[in-house]
N, C-alpha and C. Protein backbone atom coordinates (compact mmCIF):
# COMPACT_ATOMS: atom_id res chain seq x y z
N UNK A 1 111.90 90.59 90.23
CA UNK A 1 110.92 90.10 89.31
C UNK A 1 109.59 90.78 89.58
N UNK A 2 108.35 90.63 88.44
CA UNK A 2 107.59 91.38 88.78
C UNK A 2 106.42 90.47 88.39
N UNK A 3 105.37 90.20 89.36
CA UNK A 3 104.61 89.03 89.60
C UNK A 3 102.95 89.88 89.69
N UNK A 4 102.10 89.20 89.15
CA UNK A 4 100.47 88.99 89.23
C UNK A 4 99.93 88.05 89.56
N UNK A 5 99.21 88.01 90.71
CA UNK A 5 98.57 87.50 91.28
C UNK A 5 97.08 87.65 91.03
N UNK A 6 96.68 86.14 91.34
CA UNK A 6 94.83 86.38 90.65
C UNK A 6 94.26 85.64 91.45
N UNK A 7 93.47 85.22 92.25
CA UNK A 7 93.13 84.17 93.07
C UNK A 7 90.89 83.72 92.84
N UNK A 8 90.60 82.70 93.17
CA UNK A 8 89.72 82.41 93.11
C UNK A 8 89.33 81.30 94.43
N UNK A 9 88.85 81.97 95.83
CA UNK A 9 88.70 81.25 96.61
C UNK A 9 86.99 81.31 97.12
N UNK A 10 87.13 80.15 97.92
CA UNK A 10 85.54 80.22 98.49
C UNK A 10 85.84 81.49 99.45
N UNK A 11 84.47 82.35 99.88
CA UNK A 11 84.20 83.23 99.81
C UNK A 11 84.79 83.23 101.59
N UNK A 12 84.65 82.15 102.06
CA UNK A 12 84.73 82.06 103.83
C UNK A 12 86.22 82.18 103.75
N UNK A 13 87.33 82.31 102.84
CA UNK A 13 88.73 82.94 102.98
C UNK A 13 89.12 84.38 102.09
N UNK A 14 87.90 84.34 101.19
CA UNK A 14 88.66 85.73 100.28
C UNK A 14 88.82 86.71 101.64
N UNK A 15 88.79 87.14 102.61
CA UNK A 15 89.29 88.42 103.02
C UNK A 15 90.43 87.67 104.23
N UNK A 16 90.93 87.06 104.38
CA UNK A 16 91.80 86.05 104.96
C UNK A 16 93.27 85.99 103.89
N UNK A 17 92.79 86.26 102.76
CA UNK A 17 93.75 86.09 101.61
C UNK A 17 94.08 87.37 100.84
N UNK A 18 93.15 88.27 100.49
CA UNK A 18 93.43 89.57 100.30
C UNK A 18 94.27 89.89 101.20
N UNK A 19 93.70 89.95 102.81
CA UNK A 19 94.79 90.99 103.76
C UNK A 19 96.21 90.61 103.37
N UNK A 20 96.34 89.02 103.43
CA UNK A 20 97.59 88.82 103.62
C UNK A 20 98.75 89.43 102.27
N UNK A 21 97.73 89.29 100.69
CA UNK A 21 98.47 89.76 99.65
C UNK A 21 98.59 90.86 99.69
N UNK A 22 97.86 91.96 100.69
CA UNK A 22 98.16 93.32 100.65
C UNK A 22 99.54 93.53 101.41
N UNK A 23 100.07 92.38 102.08
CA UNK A 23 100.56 92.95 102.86
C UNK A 23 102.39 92.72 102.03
N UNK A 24 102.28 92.44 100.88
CA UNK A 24 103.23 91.78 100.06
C UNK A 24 102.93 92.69 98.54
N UNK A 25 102.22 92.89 98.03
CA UNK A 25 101.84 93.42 96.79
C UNK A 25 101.01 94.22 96.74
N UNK A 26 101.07 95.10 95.42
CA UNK A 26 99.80 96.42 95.11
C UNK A 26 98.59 95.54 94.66
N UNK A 27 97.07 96.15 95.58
CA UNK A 27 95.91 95.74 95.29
C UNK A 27 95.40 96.61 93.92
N UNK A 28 95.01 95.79 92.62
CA UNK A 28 94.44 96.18 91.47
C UNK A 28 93.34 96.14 91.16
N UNK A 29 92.47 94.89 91.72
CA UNK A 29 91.30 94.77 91.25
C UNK A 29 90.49 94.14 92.27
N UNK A 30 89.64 93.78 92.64
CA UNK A 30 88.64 92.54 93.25
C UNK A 30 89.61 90.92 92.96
N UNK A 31 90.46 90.75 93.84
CA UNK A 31 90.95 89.04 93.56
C UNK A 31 91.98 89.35 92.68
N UNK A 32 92.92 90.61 92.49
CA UNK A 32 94.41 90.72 91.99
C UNK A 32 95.13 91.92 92.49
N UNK A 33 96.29 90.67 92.54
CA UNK A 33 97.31 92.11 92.88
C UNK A 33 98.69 91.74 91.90
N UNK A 34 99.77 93.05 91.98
CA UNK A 34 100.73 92.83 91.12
C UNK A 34 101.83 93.82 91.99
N UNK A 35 102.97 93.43 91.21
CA UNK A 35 103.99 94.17 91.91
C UNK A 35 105.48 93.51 92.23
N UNK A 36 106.24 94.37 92.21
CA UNK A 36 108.18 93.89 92.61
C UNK A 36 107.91 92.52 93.63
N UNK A 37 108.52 91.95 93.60
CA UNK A 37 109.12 90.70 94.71
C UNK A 37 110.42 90.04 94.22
N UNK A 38 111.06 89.75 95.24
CA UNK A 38 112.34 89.13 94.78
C UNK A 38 111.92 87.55 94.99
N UNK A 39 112.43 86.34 94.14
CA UNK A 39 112.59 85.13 94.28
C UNK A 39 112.18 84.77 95.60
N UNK A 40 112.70 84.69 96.74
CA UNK A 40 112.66 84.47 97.99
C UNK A 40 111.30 84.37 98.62
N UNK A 41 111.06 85.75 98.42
CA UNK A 41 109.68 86.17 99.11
C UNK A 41 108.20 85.18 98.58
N UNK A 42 108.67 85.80 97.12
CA UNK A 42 107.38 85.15 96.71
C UNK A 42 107.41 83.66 96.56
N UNK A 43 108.35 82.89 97.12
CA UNK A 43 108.32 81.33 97.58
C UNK A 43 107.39 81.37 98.81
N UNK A 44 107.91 82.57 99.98
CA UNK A 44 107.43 83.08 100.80
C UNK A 44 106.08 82.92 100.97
N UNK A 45 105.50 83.69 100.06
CA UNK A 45 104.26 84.26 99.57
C UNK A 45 103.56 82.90 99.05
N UNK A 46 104.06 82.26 98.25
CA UNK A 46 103.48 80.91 98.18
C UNK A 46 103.19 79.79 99.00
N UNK A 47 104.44 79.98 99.47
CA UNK A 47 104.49 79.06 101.00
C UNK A 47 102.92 79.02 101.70
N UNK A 48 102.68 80.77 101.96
CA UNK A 48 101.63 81.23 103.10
C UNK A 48 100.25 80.74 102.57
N UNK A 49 100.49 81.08 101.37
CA UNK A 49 99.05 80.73 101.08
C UNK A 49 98.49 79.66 100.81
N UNK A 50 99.34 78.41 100.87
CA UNK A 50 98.77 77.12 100.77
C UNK A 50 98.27 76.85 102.16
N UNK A 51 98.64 77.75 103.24
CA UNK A 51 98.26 77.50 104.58
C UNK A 51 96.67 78.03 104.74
N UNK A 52 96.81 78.89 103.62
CA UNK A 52 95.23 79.94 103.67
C UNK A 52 94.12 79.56 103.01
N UNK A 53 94.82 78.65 101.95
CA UNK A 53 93.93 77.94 101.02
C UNK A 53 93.33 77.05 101.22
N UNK A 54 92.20 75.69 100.82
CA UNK A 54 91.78 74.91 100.28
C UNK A 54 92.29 74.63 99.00
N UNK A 55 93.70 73.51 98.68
CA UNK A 55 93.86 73.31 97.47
C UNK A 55 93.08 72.49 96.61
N UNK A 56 92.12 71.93 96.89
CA UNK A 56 90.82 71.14 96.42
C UNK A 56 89.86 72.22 95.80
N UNK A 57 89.64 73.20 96.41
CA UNK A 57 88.07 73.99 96.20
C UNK A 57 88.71 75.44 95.64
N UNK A 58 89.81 75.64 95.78
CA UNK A 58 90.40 77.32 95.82
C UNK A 58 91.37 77.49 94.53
N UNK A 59 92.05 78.53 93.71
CA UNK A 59 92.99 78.07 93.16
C UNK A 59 93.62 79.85 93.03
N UNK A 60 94.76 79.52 92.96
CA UNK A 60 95.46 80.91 93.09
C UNK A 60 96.48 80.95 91.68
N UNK A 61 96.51 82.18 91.10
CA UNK A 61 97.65 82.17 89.67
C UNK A 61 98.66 83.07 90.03
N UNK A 62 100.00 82.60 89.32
CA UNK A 62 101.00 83.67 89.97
C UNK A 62 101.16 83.68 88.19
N UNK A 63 101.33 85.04 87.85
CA UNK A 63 102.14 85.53 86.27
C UNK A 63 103.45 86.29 87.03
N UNK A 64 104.19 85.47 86.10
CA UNK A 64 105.81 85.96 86.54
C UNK A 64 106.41 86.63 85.43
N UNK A 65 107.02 87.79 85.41
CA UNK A 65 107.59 88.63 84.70
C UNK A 65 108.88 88.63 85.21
N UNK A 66 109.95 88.76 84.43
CA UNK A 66 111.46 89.32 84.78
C UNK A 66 111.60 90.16 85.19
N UNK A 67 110.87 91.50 84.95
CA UNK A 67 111.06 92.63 85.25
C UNK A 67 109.47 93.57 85.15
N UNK A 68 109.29 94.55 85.71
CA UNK A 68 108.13 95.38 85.32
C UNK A 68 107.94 95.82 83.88
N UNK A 69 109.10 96.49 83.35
CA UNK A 69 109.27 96.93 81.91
C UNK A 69 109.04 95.68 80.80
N UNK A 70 108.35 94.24 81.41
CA UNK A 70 108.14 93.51 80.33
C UNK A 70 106.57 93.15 80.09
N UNK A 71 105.81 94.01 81.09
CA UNK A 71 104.36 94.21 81.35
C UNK A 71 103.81 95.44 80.40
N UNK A 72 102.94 95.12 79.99
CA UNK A 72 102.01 96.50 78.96
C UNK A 72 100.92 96.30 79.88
N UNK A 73 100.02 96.92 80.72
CA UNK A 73 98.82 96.83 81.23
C UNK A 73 97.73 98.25 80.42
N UNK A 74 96.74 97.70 80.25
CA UNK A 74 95.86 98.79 80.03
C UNK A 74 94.60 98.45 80.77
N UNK A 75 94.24 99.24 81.23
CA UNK A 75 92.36 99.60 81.93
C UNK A 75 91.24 100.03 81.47
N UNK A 76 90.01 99.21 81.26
CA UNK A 76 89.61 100.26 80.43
C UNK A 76 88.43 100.19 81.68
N UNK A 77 88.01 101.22 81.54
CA UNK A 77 86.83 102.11 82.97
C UNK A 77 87.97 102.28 84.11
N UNK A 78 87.41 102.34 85.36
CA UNK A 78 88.33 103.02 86.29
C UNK A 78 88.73 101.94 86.59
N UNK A 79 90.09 102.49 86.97
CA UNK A 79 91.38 101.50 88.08
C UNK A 79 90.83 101.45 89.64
N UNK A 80 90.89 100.28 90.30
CA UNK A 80 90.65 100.52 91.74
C UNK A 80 91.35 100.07 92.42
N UNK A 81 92.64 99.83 91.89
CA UNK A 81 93.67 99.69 92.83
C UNK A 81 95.03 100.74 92.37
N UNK A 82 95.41 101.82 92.82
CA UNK A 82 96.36 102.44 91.97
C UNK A 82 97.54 101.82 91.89
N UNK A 83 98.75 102.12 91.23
CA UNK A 83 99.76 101.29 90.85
C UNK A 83 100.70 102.52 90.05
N UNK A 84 100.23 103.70 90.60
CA UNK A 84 101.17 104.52 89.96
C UNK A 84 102.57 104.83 90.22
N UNK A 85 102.79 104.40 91.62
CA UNK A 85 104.05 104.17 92.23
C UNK A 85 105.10 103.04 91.43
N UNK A 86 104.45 102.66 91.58
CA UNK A 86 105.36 100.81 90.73
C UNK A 86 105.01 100.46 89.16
N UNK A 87 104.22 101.59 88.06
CA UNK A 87 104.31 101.34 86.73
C UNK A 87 104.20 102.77 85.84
């Protein structure tokens, strides 16, 4: 499956929470990443980050796709996370 991630945390975890999504998904923007994961993981991946979070003050979005080929992305100004490998 092919998943986007978007997150909105207080500022005393955004780099506590980036590292960890880098270490699972392609970084795209400031507070998103996207990319392959199988079922498992990204339970995984969910799991972790309620440990990282504040679910009161913080909130994190997962967009779930079936596949990559069901994503259209466009950019407009520069990309700062590349993603040319995986789209």
């Amino acid at each position: 499956m092919y998943v986007i991630i978007v997150y909105d945390v207080e500022v005393e975890r955004v780099a506590r929470v980036c590292q960890y999504l880098r270490r699972h998904l392609h970084w795209v923007q400031n507070s998103a990443f996207e990319g392959e994961i199988t079922p498992a993981r990204l339970e995984r991946v969910k799991a972790e980050l309620r440990d990282l979070i504040d679910e009161k003050k913080d909130a994190v979005y997962f967009y779930i796709l079936q596949d990559r080929h069901a994503l259209r992305r466009e950019v407009l100004g520069r990309e700062k996370g590349s993603t040319s490998t995986i789209v």
